[in-house]
Every structure is written in structure tokens, then in C-alpha cells.
Protein backbone atom coordinates (compact mmCIF):
# COMPACT_ATOMS: atom_id res chain seq x y z
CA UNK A 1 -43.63 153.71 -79.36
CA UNK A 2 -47.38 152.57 -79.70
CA UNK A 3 -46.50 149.41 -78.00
CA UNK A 4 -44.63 151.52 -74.88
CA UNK A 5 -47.45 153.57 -74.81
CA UNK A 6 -50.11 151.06 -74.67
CA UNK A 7 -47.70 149.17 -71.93
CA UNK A 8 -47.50 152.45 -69.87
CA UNK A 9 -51.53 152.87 -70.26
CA UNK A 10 -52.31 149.11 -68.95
CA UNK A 11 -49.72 149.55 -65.93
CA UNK A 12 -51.46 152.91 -65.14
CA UNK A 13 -55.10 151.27 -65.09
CA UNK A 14 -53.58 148.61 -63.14
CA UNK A 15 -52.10 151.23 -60.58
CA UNK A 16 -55.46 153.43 -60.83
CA UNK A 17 -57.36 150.29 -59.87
CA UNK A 18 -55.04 149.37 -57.28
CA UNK A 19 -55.62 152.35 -55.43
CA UNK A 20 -59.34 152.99 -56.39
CA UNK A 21 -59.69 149.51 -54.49
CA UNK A 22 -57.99 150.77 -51.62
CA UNK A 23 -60.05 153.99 -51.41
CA UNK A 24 -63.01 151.41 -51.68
CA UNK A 25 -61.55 149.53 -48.64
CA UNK A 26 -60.57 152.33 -46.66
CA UNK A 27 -64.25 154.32 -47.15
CA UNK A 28 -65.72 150.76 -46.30
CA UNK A 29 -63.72 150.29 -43.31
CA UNK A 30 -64.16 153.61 -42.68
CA UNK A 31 -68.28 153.56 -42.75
CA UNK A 32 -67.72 150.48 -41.00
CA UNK A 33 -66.19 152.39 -38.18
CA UNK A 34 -68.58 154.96 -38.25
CA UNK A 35 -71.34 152.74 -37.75
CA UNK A 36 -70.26 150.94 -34.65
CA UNK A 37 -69.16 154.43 -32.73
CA UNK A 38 -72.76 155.32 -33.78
CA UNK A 39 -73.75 152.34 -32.10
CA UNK A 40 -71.72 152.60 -28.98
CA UNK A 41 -72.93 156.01 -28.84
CA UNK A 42 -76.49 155.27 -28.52
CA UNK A 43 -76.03 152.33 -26.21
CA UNK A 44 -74.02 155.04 -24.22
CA UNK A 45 -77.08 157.43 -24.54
CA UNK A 46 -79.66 155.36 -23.31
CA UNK A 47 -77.43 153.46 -20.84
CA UNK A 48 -77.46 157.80 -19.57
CA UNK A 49 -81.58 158.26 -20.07
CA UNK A 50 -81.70 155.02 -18.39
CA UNK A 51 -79.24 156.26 -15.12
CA UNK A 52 -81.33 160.00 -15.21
CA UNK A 53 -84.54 158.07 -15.52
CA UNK A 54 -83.68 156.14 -12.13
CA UNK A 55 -82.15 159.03 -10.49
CA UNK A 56 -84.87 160.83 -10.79
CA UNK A 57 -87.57 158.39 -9.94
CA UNK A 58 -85.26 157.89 -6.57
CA UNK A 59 -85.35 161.92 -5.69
CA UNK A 60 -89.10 161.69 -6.54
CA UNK A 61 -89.26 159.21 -3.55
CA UNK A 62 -87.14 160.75 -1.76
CA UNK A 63 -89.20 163.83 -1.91
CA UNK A 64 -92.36 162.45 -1.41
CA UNK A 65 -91.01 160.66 1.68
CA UNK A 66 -89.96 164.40 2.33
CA UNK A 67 -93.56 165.96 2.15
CA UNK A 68 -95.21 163.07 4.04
CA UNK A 69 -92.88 163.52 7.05
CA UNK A 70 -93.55 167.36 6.71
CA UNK A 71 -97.10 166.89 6.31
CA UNK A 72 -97.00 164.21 9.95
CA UNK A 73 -94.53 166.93 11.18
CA UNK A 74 -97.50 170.04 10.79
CA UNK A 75 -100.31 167.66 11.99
CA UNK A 76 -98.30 166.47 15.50
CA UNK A 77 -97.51 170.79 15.72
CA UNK A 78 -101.27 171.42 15.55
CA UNK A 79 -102.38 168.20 17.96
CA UNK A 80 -99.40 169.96 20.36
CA UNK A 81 -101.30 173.73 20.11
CA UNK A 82 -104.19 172.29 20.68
CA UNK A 83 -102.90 170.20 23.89
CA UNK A 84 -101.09 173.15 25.15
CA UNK A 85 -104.54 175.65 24.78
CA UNK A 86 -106.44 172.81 26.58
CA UNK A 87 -104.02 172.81 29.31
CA UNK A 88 -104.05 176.19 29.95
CA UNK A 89 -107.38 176.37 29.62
CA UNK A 90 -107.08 173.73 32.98
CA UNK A 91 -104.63 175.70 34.31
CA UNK A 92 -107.10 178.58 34.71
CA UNK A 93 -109.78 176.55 36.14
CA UNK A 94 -107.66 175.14 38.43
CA UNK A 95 -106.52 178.39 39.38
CA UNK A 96 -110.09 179.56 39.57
CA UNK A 97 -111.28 176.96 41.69
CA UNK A 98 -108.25 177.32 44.12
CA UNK A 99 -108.85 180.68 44.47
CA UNK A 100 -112.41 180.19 44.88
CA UNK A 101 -111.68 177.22 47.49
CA UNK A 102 -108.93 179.69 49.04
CA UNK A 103 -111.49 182.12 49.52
CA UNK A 104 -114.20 179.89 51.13
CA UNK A 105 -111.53 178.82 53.55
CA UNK A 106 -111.01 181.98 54.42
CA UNK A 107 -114.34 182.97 55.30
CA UNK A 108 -114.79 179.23 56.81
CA UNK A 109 -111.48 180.45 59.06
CA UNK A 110 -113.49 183.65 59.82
CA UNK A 111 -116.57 182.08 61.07
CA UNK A 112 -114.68 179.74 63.16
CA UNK A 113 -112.61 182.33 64.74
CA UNK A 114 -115.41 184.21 65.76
């Protein structure tokens, strides 16, 4: 009976072993597996910080271009005001002078008639 039971003991350490070693492979294989979707992870991270980094340097560009061609945009508008007040500013000379010219021929027409 003591032999049995002694026979039954050393197959069960056997079989615990067994399977502890399995568990040991699994949880390694597992950890394992962890690791390198850890790793993928962050190389999918900063492959992402990388594309918003770029993305966003681009609009900054973009929106500087933006604000310069604005900026032009307001300058050429005031340099247009300022041509359009200086014409009519000649326009009313003009318009002085003609009727001032108008006005001498008139009385130049008067004195000749008479």
C-alpha cells in the first residue's frame, strides 16, 4: 500500500511539474507578448505625435501664409483709399478750374460781343 502510495505521490509531482512548467511557459510567452504589443504600441504612438507634429507645423504655415496675404491685402485697400481721395481731390480742381475757365470765357465772349 506504502509502495502504491509513494508511486501515486511521484506520478503526481511529475504531473504537478508538468503543468507548473507549462504555466511557466505560457506566463513567459505570455509577458513575451505583452511586451512587443507594448512596443508596437509606442512605435504606433509616436509614429501619431510624429504625423500631429507635422500637421500642425503645415497649418502653422499655412496660416501664416494666410495673415501675410491678409496683411498685403489691408495695405493695397489703404494705398487704393488713398488713390481714390487724391483723385477726387483732382476731380474737384479740375472741376474748379473749368468752371473758373468757363466763366472767364464767358465774360471774354461778353466783351467781344460788345
Amino acid at each position: 500500500q506504502l509502495h502504491i502510495t509513494l508511486s501515486e505521490k511521484t506520478k503526481l509531482t511529475k504531473s504537478l511539474e508538468m503543468v507548473q512548467n507549462e504555466l511557466q511557459e505560457k506566463e513567459n510567452e505570455m509577458k513575451r507578448e505583452v511586451s512587443e504589443y507594448k512596443d508596437r504600441l509606442l512605435q504606433a504612438e509616436k509614429e501619431l505625435q510624429d504625423h500631429l507634429t507635422e500637421a500642425n507645423q503645415k497649418n502653422e504655415a499655412e496660416i501664416e501664409a494666410c495673415l501675410q496675404k491678409i496683411s498685403s491685402l489691408e495695405q493695397f485697400i489703404i494705398s487704393q483709399k488713398l488713390e481714390i481721395e487724391h483723385l477726387k481731390s483732382n476731380e474737384e480742381q479740375l472741376n474748379n478750374s473749368l468752371k473758373e475757365a468757363n466763366q472767364a470765357l464767358g465774360e471774354f465772349l461778353k466783351i467781344k460781343v460788345r
